[in-house]
Every structure is written in C-alpha cells, then in structure tokens.
PDB file of N, CA and C in Angstrom:
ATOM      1  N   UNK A   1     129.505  70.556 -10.825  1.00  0.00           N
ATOM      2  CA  UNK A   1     128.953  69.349 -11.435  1.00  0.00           C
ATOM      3  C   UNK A   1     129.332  69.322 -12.913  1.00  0.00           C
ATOM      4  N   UNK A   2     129.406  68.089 -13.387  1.00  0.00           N
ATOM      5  CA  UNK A   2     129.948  68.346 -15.036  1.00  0.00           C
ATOM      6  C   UNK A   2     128.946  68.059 -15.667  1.00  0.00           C
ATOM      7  N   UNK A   3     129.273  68.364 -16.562  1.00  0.00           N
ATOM      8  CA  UNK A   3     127.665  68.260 -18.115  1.00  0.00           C
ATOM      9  C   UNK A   3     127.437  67.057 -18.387  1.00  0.00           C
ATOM     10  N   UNK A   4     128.088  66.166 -17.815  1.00  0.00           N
ATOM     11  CA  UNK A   4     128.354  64.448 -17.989  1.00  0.00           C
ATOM     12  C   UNK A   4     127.037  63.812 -16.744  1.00  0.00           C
ATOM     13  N   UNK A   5     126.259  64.624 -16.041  1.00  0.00           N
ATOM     14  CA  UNK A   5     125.813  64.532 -14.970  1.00  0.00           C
ATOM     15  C   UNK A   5     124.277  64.135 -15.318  1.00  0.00           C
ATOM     16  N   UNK A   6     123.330  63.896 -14.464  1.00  0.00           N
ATOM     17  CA  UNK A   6     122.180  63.692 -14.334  1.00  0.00           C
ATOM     18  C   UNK A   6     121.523  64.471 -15.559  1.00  0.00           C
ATOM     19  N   UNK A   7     120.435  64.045 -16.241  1.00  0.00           N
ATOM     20  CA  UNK A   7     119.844  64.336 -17.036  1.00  0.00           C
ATOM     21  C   UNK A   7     118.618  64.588 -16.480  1.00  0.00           C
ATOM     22  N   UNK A   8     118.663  65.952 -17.047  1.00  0.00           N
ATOM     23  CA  UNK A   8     116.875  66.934 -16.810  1.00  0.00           C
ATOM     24  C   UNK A   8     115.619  65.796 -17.132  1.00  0.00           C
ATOM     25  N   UNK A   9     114.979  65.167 -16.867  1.00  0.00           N
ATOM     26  CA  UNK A   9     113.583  65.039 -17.521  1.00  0.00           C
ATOM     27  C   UNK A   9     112.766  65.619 -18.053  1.00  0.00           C
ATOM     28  N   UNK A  10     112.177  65.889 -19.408  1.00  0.00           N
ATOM     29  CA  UNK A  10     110.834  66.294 -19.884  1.00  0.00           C
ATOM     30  C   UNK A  10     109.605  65.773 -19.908  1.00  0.00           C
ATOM     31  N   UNK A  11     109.410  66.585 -19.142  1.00  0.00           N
ATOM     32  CA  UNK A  11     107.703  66.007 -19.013  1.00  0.00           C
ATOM     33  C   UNK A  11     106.584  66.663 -19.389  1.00  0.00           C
ATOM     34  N   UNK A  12     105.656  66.326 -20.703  1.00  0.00           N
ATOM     35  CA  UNK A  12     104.893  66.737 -21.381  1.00  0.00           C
ATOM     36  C   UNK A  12     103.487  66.220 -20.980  1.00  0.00           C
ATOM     37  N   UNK A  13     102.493  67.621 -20.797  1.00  0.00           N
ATOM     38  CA  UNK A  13     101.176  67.070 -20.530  1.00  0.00           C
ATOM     39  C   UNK A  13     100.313  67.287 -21.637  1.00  0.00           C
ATOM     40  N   UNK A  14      99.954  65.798 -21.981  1.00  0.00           N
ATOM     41  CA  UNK A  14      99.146  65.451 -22.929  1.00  0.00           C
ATOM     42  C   UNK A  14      97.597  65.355 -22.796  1.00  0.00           C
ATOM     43  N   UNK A  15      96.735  65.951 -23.463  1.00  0.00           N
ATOM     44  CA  UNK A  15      95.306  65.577 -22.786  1.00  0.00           C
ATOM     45  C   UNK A  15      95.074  64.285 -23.824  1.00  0.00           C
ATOM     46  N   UNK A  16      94.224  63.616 -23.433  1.00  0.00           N
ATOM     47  CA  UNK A  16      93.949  62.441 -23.564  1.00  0.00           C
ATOM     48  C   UNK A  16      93.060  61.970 -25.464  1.00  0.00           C
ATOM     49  N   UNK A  17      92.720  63.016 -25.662  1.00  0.00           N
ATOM     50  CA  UNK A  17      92.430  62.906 -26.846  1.00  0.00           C
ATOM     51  C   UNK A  17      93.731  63.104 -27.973  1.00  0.00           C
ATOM     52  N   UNK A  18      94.245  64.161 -27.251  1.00  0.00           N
ATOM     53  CA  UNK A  18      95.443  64.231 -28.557  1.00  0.00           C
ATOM     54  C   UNK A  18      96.661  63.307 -28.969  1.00  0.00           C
ATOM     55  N   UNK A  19      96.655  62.493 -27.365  1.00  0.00           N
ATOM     56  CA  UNK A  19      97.277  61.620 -27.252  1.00  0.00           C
ATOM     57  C   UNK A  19      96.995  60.495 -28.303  1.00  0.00           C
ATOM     58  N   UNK A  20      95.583  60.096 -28.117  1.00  0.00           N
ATOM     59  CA  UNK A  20      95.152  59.025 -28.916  1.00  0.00           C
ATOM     60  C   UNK A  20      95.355  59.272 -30.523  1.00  0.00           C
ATOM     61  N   UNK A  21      94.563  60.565 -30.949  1.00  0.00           N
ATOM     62  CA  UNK A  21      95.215  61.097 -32.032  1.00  0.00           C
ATOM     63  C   UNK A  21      96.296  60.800 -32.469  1.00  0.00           C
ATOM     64  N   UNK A  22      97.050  61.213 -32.155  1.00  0.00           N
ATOM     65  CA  UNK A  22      98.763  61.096 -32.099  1.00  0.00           C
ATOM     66  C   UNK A  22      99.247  59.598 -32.405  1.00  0.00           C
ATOM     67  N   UNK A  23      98.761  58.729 -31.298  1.00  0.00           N
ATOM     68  CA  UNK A  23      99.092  57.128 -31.588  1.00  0.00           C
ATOM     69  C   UNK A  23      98.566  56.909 -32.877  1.00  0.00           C
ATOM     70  N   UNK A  24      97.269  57.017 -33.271  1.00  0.00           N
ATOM     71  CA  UNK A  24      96.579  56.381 -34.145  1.00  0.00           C
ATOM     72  C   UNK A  24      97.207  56.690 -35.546  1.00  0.00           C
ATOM     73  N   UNK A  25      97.845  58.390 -35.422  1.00  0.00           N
ATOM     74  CA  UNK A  25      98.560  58.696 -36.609  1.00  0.00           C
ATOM     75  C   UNK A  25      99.439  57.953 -36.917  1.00  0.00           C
ATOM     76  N   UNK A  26     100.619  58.070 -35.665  1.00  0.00           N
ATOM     77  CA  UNK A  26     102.073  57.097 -35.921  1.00  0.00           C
ATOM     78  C   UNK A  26     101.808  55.808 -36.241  1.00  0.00           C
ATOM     79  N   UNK A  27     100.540  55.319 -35.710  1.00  0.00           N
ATOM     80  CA  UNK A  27     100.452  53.530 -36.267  1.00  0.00           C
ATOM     81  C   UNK A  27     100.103  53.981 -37.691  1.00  0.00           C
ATOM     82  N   UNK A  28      99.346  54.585 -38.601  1.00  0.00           N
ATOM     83  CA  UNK A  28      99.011  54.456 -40.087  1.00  0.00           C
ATOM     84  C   UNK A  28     100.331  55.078 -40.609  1.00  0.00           C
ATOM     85  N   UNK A  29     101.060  55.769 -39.969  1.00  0.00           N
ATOM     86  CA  UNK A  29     102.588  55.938 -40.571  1.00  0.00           C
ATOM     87  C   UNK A  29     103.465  54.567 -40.843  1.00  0.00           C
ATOM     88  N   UNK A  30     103.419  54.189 -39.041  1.00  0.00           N
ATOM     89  CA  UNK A  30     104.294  52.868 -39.258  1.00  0.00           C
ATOM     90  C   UNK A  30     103.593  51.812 -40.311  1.00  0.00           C
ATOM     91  N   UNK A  31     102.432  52.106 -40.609  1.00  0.00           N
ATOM     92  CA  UNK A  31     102.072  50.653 -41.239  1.00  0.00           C
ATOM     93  C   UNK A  31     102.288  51.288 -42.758  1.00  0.00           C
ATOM     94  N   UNK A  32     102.450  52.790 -43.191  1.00  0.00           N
ATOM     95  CA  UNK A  32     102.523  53.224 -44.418  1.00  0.00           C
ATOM     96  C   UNK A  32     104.165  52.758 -45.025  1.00  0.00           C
ATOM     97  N   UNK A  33     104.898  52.957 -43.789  1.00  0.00           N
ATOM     98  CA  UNK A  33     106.149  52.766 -44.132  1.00  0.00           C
ATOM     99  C   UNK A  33     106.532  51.195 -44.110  1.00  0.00           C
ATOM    100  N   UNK A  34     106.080  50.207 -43.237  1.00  0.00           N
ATOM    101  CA  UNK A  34     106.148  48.566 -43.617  1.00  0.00           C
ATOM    102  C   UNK A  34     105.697  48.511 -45.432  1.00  0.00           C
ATOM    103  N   UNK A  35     104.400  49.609 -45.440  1.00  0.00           N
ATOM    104  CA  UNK A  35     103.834  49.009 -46.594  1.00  0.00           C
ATOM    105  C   UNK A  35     105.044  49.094 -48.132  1.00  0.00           C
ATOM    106  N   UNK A  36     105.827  50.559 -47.776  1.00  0.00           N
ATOM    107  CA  UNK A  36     106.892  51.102 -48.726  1.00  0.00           C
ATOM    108  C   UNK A  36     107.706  49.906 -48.351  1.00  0.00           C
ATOM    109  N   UNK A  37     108.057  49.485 -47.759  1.00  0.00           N
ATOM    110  CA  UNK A  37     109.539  48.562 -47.529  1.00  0.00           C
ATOM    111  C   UNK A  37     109.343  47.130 -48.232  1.00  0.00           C
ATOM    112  N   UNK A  38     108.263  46.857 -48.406  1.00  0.00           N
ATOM    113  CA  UNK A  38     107.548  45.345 -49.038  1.00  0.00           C
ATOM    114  C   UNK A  38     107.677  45.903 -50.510  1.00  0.00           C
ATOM    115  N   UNK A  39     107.073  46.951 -50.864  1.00  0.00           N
ATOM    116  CA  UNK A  39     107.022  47.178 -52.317  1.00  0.00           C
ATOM    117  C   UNK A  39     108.028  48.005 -53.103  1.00  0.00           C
ATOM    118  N   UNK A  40     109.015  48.452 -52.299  1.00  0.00           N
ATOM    119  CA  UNK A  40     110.132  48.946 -52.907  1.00  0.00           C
ATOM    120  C   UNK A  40     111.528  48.161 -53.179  1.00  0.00           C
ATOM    121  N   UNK A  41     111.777  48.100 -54.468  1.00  0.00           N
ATOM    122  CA  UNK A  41     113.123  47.258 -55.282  1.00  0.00           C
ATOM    123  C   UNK A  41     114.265  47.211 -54.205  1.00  0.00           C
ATOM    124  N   UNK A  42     115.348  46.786 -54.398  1.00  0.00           N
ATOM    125  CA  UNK A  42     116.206  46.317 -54.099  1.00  0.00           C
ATOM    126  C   UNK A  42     117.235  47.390 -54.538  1.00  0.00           C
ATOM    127  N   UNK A  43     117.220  47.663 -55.942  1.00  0.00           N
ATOM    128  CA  UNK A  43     118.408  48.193 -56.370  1.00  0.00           C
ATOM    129  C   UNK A  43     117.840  49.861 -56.287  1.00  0.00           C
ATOM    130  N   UNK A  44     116.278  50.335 -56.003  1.00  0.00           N
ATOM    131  CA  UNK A  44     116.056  51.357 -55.836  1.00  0.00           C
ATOM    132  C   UNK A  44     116.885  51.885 -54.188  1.00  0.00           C
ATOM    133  N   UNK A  45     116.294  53.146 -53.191  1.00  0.00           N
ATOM    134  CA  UNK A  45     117.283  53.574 -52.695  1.00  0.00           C
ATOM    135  C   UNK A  45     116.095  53.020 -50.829  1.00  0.00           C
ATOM    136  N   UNK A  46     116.691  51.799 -50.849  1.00  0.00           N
ATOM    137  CA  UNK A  46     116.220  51.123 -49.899  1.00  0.00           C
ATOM    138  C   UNK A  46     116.317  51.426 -48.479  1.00  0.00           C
ATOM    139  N   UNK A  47     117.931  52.292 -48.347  1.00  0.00           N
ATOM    140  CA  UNK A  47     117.992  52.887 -47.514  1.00  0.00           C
ATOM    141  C   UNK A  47     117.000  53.833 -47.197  1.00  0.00           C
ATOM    142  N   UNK A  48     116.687  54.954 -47.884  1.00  0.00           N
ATOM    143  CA  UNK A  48     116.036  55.650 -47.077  1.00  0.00           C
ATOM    144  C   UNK A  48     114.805  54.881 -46.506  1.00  0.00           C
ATOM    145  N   UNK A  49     114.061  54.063 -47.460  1.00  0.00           N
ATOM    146  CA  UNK A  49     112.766  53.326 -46.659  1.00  0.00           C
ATOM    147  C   UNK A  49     113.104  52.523 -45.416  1.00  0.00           C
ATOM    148  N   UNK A  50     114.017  52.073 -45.532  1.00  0.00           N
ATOM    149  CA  UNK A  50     114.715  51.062 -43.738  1.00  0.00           C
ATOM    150  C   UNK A  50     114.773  51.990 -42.775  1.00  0.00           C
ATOM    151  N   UNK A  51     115.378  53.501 -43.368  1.00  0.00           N
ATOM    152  CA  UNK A  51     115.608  54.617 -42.003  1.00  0.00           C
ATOM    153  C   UNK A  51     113.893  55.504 -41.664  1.00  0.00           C
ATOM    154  N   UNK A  52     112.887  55.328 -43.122  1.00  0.00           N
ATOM    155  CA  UNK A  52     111.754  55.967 -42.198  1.00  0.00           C
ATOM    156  C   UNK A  52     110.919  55.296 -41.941  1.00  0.00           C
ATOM    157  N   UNK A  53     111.134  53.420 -41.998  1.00  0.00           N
ATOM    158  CA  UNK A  53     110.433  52.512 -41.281  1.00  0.00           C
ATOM    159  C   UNK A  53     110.748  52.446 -39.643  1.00  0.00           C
ATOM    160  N   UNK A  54     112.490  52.608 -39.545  1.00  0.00           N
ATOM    161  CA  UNK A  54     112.752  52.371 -38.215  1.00  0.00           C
ATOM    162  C   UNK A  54     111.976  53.669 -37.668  1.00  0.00           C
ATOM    163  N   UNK A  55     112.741  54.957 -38.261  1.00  0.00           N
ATOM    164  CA  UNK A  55     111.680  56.033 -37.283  1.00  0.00           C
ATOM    165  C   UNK A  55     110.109  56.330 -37.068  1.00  0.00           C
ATOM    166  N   UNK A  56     109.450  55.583 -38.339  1.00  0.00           N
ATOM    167  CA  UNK A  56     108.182  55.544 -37.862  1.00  0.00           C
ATOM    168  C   UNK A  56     107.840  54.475 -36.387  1.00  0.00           C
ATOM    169  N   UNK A  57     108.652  53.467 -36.602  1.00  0.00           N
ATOM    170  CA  UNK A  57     108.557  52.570 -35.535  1.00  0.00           C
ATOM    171  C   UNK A  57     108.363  52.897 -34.135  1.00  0.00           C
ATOM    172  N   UNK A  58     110.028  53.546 -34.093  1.00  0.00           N
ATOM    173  CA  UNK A  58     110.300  53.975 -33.086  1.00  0.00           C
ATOM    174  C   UNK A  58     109.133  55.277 -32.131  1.00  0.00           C
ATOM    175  N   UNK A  59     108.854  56.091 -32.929  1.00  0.00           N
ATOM    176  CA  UNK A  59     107.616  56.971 -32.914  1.00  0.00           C
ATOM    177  C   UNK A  59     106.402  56.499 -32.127  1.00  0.00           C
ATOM    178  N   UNK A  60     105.553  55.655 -33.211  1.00  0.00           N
ATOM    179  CA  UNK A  60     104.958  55.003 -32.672  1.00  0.00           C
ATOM    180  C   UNK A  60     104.767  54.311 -31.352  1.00  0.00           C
ATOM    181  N   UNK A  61     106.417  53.673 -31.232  1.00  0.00           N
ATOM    182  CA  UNK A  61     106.726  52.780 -29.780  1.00  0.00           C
ATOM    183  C   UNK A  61     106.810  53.935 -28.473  1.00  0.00           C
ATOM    184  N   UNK A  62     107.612  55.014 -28.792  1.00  0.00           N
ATOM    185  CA  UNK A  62     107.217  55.652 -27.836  1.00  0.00           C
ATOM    186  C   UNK A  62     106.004  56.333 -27.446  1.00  0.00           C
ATOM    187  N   UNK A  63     105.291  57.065 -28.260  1.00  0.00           N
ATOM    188  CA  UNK A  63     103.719  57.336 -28.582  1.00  0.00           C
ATOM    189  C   UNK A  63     102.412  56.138 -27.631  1.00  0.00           C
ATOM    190  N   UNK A  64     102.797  55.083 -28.396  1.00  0.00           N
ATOM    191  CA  UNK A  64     102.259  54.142 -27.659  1.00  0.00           C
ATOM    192  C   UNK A  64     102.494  54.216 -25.649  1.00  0.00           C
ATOM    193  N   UNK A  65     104.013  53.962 -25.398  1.00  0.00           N
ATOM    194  CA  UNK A  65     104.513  53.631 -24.259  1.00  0.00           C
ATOM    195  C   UNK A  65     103.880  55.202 -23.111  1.00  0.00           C
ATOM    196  N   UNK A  66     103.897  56.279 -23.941  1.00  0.00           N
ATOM    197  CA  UNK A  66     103.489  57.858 -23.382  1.00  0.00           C
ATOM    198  C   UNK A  66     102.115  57.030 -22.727  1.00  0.00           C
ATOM    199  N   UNK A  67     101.353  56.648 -23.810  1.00  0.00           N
ATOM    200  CA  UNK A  67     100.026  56.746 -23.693  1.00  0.00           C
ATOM    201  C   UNK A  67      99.586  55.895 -22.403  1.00  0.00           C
ATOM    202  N   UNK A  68     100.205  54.239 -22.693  1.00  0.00           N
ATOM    203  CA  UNK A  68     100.378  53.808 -20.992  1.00  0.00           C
ATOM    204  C   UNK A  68     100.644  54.401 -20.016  1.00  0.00           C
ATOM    205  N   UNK A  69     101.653  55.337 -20.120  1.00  0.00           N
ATOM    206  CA  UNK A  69     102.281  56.047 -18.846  1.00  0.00           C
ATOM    207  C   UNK A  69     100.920  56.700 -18.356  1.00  0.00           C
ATOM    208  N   UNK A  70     100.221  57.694 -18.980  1.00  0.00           N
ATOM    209  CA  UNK A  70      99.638  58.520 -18.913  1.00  0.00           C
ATOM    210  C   UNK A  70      98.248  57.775 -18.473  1.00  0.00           C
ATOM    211  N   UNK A  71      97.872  56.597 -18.944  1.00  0.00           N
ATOM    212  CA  UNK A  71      96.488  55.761 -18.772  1.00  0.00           C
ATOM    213  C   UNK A  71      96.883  55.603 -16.863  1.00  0.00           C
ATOM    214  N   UNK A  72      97.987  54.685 -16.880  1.00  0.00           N
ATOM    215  CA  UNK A  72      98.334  54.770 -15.393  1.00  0.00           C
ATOM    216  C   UNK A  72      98.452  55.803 -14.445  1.00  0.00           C
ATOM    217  N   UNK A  73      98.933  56.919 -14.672  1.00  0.00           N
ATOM    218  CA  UNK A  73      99.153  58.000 -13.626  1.00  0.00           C
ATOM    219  C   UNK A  73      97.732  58.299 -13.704  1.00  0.00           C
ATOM    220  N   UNK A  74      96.945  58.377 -14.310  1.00  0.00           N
ATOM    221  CA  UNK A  74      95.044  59.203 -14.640  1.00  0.00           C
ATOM    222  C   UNK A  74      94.194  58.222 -13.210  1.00  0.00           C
ATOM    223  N   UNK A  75      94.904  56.751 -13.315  1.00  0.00           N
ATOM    224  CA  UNK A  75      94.105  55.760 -12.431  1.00  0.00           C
ATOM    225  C   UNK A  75      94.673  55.606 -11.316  1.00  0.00           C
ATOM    226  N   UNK A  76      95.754  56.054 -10.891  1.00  0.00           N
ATOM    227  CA  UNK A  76      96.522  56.335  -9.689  1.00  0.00           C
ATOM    228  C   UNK A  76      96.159  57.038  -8.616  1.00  0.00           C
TER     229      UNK A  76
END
C-alpha cells in the first residue's frame, strides 16, 4: 500500500466538561483576536493579527463541531 493511502483517524475522548471548557476558551480567543484586528493600524504588522484571527477561528470551529459530534454520539 503507498503512504498516499487511507488516512488513520484520531479519535479523542473528551469528557464533557472539558470539552465545554475548551469551546468557551477558543470563543474568548476568537473574539480577543476579532477584537486585535479592528484596533490594529494598517501600516503596523497586520499580518500576524489576520494569521491568529484565522487560527483562532478555525480552533474554535473545530472545538465547536467536536462538541456536536460528541453531544450526538452521548444521545445515540
């Protein structure tokens, strides 16, 4: 088989509090980093705030999407 092949899945068990934890952090991240991107100049170094808005985002979005997964399989 080549290394080009099916990809392993990771699957992490989260208990349900840390989970929430976890979301609630990445949302006051993502909203810390919207808040940097509104109040930081133009000619300052904008890049980095665009790259740790997207990754807070992204964080969050998956964080969030875990937490559905996990609400559903619990009621299954």
């Amino acid at each position: 088989m080549s290394r080009w092949g099916k990809k392993t899945r990771v699957v992490i068990a989260w208990d349900a509090e840390e989970l929430d934890v976890a979301v609630n952090q990445a949302r006051l991240n993502w909203q810390h980093a919207r808040h940097l991107a509104e109040i930081s100049e133009p000619d300052s170094s904008l890049d980095d705030v665009i790259y740790y808005l997207h990754l807070t985002e992204k964080r969050y979005m998956y964080l969030l999407a875990q937490a559905k997964r996990e609400r559903y399989r619990k009621q299954a």
